[in-house]
Protein backbone atom coordinates (compact mmCIF):
# COMPACT_ATOMS: atom_id res chain seq x y z
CA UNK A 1 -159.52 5.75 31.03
CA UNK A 2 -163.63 6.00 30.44
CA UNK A 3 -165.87 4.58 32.57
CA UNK A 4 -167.04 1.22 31.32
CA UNK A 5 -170.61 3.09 31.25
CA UNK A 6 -169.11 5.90 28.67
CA UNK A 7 -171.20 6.25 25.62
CA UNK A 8 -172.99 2.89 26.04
CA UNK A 9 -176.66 2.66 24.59
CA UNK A 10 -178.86 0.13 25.24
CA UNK A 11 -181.59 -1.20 22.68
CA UNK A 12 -184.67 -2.57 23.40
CA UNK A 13 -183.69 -6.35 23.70
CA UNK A 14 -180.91 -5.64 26.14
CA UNK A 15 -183.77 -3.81 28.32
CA UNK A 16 -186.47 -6.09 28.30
CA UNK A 17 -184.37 -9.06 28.59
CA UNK A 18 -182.84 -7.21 31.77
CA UNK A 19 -185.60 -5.94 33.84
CA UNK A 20 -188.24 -9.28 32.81
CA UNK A 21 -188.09 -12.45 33.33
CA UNK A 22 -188.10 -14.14 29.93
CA UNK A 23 -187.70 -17.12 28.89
CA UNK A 24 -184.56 -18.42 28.15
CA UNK A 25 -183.44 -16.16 31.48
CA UNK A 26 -180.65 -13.89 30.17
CA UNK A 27 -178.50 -12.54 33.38
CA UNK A 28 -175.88 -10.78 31.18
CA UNK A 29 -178.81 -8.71 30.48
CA UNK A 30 -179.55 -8.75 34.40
CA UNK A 31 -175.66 -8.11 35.16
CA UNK A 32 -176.05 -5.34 33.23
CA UNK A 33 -179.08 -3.52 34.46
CA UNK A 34 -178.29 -4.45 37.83
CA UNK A 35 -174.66 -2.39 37.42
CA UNK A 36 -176.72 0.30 35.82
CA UNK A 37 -179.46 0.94 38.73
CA UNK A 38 -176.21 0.52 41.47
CA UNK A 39 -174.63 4.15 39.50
CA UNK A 40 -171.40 1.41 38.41
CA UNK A 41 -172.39 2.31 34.67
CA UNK A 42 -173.23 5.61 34.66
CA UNK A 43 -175.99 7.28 32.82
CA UNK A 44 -176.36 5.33 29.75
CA UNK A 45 -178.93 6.46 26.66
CA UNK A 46 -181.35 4.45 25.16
CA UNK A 47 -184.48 6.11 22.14
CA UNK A 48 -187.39 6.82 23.18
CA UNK A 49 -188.27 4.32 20.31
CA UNK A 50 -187.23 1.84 22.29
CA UNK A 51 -189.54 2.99 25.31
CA UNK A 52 -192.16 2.56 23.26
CA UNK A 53 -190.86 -1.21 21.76
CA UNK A 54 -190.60 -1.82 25.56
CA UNK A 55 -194.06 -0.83 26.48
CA UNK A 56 -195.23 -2.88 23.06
CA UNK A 57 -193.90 -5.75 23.65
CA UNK A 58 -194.03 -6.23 27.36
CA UNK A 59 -197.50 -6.31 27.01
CA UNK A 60 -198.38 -8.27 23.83
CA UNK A 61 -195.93 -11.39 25.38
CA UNK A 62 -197.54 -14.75 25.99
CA UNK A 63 -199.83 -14.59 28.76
CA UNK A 64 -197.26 -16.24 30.97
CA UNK A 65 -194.85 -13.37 30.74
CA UNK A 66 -197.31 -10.17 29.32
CA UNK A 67 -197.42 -6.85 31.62
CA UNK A 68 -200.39 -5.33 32.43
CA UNK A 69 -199.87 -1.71 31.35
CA UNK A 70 -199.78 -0.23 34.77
CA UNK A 71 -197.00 -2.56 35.45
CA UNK A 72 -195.17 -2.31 32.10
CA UNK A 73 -195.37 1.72 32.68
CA UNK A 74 -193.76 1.09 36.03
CA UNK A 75 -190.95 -0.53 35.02
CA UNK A 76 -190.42 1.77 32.17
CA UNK A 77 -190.71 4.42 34.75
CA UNK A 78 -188.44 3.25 37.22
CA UNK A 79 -185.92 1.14 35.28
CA UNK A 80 -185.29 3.27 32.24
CA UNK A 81 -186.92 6.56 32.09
CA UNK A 82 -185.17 6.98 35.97
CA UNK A 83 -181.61 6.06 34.79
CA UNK A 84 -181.03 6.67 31.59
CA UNK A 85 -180.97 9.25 29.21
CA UNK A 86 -183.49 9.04 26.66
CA UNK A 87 -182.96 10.35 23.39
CA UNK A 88 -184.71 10.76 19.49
CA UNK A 89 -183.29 11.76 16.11
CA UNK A 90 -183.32 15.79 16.02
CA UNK A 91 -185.97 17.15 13.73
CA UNK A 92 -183.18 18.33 11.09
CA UNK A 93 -181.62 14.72 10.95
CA UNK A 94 -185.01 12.63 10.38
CA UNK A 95 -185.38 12.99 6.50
CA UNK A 96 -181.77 11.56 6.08
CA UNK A 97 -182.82 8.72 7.65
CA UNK A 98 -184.81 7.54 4.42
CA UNK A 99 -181.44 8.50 1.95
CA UNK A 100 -179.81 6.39 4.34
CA UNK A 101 -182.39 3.77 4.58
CA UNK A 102 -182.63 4.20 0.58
CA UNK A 103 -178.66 3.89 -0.06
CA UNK A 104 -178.61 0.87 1.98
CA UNK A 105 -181.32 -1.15 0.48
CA UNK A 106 -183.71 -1.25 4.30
CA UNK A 107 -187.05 -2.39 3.41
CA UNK A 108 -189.67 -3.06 5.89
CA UNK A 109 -189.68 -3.05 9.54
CA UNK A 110 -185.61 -2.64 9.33
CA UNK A 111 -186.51 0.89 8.81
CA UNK A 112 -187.04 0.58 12.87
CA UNK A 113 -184.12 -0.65 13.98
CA UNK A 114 -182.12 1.48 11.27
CA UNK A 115 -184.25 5.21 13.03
CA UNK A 116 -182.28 3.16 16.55
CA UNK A 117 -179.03 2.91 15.20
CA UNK A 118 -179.05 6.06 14.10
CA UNK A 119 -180.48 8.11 17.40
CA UNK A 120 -177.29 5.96 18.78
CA UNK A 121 -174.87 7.30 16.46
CA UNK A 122 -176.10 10.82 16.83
CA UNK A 123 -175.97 10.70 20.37
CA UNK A 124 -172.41 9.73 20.51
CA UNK A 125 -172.97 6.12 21.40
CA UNK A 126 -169.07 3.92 21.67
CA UNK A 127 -170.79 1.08 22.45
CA UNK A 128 -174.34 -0.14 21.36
CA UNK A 129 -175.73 -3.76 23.51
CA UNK A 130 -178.32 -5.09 21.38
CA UNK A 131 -179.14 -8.90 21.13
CA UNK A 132 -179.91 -8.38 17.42
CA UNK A 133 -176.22 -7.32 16.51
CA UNK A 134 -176.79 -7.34 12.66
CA UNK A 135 -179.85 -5.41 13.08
CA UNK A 136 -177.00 -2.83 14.03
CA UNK A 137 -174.32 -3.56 11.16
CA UNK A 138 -175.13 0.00 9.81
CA UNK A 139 -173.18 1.41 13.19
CA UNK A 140 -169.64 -0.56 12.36
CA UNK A 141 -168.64 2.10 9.21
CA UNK A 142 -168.85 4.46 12.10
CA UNK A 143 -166.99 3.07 14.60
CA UNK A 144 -169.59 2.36 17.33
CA UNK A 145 -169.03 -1.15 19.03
CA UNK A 146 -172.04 -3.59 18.71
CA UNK A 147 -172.11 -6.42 21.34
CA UNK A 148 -174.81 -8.65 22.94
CA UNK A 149 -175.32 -8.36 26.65
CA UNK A 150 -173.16 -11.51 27.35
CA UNK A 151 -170.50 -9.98 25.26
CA UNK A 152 -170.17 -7.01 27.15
CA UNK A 153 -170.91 -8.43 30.82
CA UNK A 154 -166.93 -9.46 31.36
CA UNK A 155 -166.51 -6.03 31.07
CA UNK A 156 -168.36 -5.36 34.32
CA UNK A 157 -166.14 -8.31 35.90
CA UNK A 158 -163.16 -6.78 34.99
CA UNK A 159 -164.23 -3.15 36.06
CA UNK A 160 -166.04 -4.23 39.64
């Protein structure tokens, strides 16, 4: 049998809401960042895209919640960049991206989180946790799983 951490890939809103305290708390996103940094997960991937919609976002939040940059680097730094793999689309893959984009009628900023789906797919991603699963539809025709943190957390239960 795999380990539960086998080809899992981790978006951006499964890694902010698991290494910052937001608001509503998430600790299915906790759970599962907490399993990662104790080695119970393995090495999961994550794009580097999503590094940089960490860094963007952590510090562009609400005042209450923004990171400074020093401190949003750090936690990129130490929380991702340390234990996961970090991946891109390969240079000979990128201009398929806009058939695919084109075939499947993506306008706008969807474009984004198609580029994710599809360094995920290329990367051999099983299982993708986003907590914007239909941002991720594309993945299904494939095969990849796409579940939220709290759907994937009783997996981490059931695998202590």
């Amino acid at each position: 049998m795999a380990a539960v951490g086998a080809g899992l890939f981790l978006d951006t809103s499964v890694l902010l809401a698991g290494v910052m305290e937001l608001q509503p708390p998430n600790p299915h996103a906790h759970a599962i960042m907490a399993a990662i940094a104790a080695g119970r997960l393995g090495r999961p991937a994550t794009a580097f895209h999503c590094c940089l919609e960490f860094y963007s976002v952590a510090t562009r939040l609400p005042v209450e919640y923004r990171l400074a940059p020093r401190d949003a680097e750090r936690l990129l730094r130490e929380e991702v960049l340390a234990r996961f793999d970090v991946v891109g689309l390969a240079g000979p893959a990128q201009p398929g991206l806009f058939t695919l984009a084109a075939a499947d009628g993506v306008v706008g900023g969807r474009i984004c989180d198609l580029h994710i789906a599809e360094v995920a797919r290329s990367h051999g991603a099983a299982t993708v946790l986003t907590q914007n699963r239909r941002h991720f539809a594309s993945l299904l025709r494939y095969g990849v799983t796409v579940l939220t943190a709290e759907e994937f957390a009783p997996r981490l239960r059931r695998r202590g």
